[in-house]
C-alpha atoms as a PDB file:
ATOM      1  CA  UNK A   1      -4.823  -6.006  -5.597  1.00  0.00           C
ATOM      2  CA  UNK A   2      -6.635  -2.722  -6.184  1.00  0.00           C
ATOM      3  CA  UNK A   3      -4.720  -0.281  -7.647  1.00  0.00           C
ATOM      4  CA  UNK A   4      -7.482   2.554  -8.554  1.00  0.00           C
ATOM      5  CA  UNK A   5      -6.799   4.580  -5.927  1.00  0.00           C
ATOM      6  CA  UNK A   6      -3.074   4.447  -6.255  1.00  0.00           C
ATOM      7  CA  UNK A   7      -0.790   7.728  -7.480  1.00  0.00           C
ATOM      8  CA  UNK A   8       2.116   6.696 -10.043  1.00  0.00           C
ATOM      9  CA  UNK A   9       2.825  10.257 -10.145  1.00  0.00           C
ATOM     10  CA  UNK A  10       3.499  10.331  -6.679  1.00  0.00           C
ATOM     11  CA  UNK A  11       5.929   7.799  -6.351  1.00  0.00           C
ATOM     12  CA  UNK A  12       9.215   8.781  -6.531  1.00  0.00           C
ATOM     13  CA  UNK A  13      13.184   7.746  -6.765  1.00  0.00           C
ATOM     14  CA  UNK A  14      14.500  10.039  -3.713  1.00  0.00           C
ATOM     15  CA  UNK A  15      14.455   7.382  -0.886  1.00  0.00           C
ATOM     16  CA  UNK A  16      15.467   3.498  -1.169  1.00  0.00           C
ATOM     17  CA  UNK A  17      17.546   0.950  -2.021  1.00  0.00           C
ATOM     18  CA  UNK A  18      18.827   1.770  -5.308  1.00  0.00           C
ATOM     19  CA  UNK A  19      20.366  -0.922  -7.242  1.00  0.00           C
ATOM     20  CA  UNK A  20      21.872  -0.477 -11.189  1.00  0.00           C
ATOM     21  CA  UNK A  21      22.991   3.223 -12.495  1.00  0.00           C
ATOM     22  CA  UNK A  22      21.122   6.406 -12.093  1.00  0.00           C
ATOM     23  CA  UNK A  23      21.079   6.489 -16.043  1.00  0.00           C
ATOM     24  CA  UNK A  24      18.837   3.271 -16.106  1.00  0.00           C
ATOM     25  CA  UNK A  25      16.019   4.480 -18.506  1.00  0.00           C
ATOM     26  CA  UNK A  26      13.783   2.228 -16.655  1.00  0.00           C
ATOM     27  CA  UNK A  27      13.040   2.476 -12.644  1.00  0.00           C
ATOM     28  CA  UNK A  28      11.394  -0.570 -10.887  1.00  0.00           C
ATOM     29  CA  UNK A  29      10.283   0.767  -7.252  1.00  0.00           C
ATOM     30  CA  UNK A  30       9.199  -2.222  -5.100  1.00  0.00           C
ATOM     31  CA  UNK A  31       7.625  -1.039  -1.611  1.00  0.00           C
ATOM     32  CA  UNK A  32       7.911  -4.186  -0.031  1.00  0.00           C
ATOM     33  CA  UNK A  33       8.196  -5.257   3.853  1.00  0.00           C
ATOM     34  CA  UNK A  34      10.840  -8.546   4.969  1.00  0.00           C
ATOM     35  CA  UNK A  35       8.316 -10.544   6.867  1.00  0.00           C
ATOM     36  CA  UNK A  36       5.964 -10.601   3.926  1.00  0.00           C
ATOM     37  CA  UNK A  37       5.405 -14.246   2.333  1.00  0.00           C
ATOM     38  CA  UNK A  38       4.062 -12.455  -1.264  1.00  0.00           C
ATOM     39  CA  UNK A  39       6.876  -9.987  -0.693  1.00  0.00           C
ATOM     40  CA  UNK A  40       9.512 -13.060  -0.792  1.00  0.00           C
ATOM     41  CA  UNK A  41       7.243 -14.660  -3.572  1.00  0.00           C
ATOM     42  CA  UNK A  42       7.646 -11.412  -5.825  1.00  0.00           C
ATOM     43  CA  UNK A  43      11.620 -10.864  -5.133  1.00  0.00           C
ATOM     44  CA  UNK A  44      12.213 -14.646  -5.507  1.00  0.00           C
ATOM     45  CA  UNK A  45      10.436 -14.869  -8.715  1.00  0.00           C
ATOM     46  CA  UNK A  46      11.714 -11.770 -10.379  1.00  0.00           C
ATOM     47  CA  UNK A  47      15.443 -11.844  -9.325  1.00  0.00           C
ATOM     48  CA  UNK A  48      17.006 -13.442 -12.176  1.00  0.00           C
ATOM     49  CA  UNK A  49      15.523 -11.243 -14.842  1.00  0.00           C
ATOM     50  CA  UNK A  50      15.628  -7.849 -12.583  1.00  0.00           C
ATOM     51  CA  UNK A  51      19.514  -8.336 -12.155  1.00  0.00           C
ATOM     52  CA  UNK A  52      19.677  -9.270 -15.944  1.00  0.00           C
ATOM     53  CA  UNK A  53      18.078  -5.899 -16.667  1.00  0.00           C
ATOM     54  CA  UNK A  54      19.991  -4.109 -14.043  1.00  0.00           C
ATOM     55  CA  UNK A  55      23.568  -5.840 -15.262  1.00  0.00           C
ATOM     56  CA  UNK A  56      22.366  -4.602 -19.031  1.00  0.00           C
ATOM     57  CA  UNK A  57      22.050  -0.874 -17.501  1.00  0.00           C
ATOM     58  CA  UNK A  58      18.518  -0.842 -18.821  1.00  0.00           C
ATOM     59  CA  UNK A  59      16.915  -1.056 -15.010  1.00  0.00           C
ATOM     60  CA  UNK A  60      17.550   0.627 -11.834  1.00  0.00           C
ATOM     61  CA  UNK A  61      15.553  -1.097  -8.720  1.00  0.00           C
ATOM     62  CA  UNK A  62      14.670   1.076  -5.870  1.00  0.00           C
ATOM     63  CA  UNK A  63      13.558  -1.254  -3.406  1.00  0.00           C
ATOM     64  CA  UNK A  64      11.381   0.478  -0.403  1.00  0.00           C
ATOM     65  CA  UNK A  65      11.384  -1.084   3.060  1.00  0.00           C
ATOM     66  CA  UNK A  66       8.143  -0.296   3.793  1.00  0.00           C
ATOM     67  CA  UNK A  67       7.285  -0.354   7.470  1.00  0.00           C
ATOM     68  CA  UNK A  68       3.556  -1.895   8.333  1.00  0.00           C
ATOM     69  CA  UNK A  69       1.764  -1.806  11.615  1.00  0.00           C
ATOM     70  CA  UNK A  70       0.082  -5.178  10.617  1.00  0.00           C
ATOM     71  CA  UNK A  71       1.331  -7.259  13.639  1.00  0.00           C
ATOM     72  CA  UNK A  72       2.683  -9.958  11.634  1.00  0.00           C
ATOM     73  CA  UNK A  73       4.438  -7.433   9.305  1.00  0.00           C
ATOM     74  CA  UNK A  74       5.765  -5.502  12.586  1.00  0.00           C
ATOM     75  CA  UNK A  75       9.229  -8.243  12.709  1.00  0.00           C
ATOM     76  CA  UNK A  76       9.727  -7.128   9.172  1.00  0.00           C
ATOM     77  CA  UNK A  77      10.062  -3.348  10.424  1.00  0.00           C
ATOM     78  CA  UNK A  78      12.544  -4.224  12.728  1.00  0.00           C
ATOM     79  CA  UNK A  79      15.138  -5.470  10.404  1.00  0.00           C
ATOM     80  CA  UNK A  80      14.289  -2.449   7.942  1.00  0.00           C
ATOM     81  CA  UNK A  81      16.132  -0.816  10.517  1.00  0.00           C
ATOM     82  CA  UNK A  82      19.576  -2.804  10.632  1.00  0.00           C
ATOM     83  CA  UNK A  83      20.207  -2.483   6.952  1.00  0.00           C
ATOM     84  CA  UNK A  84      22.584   0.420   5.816  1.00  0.00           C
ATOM     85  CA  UNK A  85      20.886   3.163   2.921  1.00  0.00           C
ATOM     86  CA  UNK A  86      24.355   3.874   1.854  1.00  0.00           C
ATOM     87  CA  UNK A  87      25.227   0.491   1.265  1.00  0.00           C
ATOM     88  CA  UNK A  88      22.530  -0.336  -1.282  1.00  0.00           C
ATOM     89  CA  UNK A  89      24.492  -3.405  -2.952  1.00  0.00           C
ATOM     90  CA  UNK A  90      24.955  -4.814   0.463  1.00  0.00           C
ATOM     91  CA  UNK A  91      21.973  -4.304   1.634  1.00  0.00           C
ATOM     92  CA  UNK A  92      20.205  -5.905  -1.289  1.00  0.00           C
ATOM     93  CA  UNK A  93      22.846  -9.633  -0.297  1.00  0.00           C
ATOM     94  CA  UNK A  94      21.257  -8.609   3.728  1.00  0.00           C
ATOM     95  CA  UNK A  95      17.449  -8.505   1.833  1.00  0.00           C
ATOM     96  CA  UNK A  96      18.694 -11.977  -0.012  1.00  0.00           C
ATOM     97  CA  UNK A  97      19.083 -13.282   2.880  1.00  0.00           C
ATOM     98  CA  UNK A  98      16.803 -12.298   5.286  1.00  0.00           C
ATOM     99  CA  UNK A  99      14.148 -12.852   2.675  1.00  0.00           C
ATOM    100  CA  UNK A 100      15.320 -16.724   2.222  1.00  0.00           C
ATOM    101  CA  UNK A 101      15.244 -17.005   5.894  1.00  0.00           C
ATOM    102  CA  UNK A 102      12.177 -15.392   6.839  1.00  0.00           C
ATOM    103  CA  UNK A 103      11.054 -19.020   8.533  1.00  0.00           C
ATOM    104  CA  UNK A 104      13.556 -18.611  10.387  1.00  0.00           C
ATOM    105  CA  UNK A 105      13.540 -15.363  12.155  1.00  0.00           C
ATOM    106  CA  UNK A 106       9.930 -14.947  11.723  1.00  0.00           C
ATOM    107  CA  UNK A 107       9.055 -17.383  14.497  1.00  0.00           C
ATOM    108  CA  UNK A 108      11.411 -15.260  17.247  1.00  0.00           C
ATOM    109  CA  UNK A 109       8.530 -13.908  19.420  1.00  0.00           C
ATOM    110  CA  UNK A 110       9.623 -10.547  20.111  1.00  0.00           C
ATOM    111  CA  UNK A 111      11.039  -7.336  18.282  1.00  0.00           C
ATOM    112  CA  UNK A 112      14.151  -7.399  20.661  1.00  0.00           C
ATOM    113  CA  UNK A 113      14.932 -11.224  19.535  1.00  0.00           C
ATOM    114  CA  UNK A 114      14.379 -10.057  15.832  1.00  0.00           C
ATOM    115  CA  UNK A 115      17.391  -7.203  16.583  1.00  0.00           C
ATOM    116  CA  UNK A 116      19.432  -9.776  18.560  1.00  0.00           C
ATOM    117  CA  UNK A 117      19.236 -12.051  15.444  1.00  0.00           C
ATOM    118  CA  UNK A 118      20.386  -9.072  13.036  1.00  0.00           C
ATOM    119  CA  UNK A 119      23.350  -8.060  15.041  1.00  0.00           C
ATOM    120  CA  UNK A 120      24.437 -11.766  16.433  1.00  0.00           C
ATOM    121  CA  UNK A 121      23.050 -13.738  13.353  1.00  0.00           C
ATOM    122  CA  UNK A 122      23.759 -11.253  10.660  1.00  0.00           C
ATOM    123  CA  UNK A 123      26.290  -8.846  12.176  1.00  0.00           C
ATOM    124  CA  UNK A 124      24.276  -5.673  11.198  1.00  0.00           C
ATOM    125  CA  UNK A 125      23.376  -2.692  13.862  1.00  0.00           C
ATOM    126  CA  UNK A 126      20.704  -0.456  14.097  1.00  0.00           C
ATOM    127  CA  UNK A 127      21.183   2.198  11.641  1.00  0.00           C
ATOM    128  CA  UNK A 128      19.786   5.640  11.821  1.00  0.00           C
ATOM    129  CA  UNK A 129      17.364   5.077   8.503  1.00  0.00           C
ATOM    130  CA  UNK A 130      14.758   7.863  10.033  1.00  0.00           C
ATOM    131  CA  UNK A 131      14.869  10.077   7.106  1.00  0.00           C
ATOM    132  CA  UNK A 132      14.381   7.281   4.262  1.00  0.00           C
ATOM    133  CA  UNK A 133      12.184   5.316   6.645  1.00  0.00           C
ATOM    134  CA  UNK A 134      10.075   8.365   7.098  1.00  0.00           C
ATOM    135  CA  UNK A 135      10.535   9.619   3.688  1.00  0.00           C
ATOM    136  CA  UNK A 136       8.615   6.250   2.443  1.00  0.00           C
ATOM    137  CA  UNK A 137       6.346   6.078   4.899  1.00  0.00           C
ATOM    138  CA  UNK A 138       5.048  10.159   3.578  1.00  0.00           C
ATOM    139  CA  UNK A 139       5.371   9.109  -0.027  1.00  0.00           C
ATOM    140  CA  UNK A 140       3.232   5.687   0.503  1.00  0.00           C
ATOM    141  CA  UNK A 141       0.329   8.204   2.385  1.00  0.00           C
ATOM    142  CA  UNK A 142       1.066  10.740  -0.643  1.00  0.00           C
ATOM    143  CA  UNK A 143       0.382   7.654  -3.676  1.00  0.00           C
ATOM    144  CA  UNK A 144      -1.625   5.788  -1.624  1.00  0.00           C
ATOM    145  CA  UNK A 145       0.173   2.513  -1.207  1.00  0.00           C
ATOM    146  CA  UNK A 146      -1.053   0.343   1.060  1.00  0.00           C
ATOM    147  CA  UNK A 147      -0.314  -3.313   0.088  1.00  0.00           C
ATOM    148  CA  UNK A 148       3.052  -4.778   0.036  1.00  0.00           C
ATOM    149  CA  UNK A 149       4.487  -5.829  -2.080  1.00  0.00           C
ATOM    150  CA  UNK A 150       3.341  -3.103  -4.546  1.00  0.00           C
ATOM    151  CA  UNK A 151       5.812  -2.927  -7.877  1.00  0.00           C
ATOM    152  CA  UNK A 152       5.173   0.490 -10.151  1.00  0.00           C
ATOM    153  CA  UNK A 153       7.147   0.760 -13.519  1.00  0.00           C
ATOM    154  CA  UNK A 154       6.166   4.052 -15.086  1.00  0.00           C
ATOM    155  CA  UNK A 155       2.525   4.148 -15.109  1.00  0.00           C
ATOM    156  CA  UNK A 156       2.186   0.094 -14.386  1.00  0.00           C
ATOM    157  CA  UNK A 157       1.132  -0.920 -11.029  1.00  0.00           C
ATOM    158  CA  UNK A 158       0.988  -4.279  -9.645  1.00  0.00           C
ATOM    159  CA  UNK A 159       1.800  -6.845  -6.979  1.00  0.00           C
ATOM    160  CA  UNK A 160       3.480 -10.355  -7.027  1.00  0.00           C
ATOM    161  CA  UNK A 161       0.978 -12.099  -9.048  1.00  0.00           C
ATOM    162  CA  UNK A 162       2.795 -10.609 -12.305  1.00  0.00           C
ATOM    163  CA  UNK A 163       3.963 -13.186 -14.664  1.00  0.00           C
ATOM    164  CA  UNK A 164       7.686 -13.244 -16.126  1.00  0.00           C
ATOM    165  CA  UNK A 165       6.323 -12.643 -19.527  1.00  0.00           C
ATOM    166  CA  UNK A 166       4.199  -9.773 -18.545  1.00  0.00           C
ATOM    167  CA  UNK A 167       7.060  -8.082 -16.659  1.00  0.00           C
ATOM    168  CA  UNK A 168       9.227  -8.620 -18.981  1.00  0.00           C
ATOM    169  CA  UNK A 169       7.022  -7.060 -21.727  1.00  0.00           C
ATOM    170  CA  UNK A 170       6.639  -3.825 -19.351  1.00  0.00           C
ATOM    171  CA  UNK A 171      10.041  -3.192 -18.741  1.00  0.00           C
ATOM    172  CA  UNK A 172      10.823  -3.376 -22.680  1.00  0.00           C
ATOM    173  CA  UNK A 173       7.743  -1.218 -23.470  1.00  0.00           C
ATOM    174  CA  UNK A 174       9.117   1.170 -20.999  1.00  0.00           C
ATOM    175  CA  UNK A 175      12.796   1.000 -22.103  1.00  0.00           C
ATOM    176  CA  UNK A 176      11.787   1.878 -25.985  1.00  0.00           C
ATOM    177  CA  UNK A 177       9.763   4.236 -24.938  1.00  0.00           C
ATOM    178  CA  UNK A 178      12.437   6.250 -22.410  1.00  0.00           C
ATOM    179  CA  UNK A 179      16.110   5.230 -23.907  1.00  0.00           C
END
């Protein structure tokens, strides 16, 4: 993934998921979008040693349902808008989930099928997510993020193709250097 063209600076905490305290010295934000296979790859692999970090209040996530107009990303959109901003903790179990499943509900052949499967399935509704859903869409336009998934940790950009060593390593440089 290119990341030249790509603004740290303008990436920001307001809108997302956030998951660990406010205090966190460190901030993970992870644009990523639920019908994305390197999107799955990336929060599959990482789990375990995000919530580690988050449980040692060292990391807060701020995961980003980023909203695509790539056809095959389009399903993904719809169930960005069945998960709850103000229930970041449950959302994260619905993003679990969904993620796990994405074989599943990826293969339903229209958007309306997708929300039938997140209120019948699931048990979610539509929730009004306008403001966060627009406020990510501005902010990926403002830094320039177009890939999903697309991780930044301080100055450190970079997709799923991170290793658990290198992550690691960024997210301790980063903690030194902000606790």
């Amino acid at each position: 993934m290119d990341t030249s063209n790509m603004n740290a600076d303008k990436v920001n905490v307001t809108y997302g998921f956030k998951i660990g305290p406010e205090s966190a010295p460190v901030k993970v934000i992870e644009f990523i979008n639920l019908a994305c296979p390197y999107c799955k790859k990336w929060y599959f692999d990482t789990k375990d040693l995000l919530n580690e970090y988050v449980q040692e209040g060292k990391v807060q996530r701020v995961i980003k349902l980023f909203d695509k107009e790539k056809p095959s990303l389009k399903r993904g959109n719809v169930l960005h808008h069945h998960l709850d901003y103000k229930k970041p903790e449950e959302a994260l179990m619905e993003i679990d989930y969904l993620l796990a499943h994405q074989n599943e509900w990826g293969m339903l052949k229209s958007h309306e099928e997708i929300a039938e499967y997140a209120v019948e399935k699931r048990g979610l509704t539509h929730q009004p997510n306008e403001i966060e859903i627009n406020g990510i869409l501005n902010e990926t336009k403002e830094a320039n993020v177009f890939f999903v998934p697309s991780v930044f940790i301080g100055e450190n950009i970079f997709d799923e193709n991170i290793s658990l060593e290198e992550l690691k390593t960024i997210i301790d440089s980063e903690y030194e250097k902000n606790k």
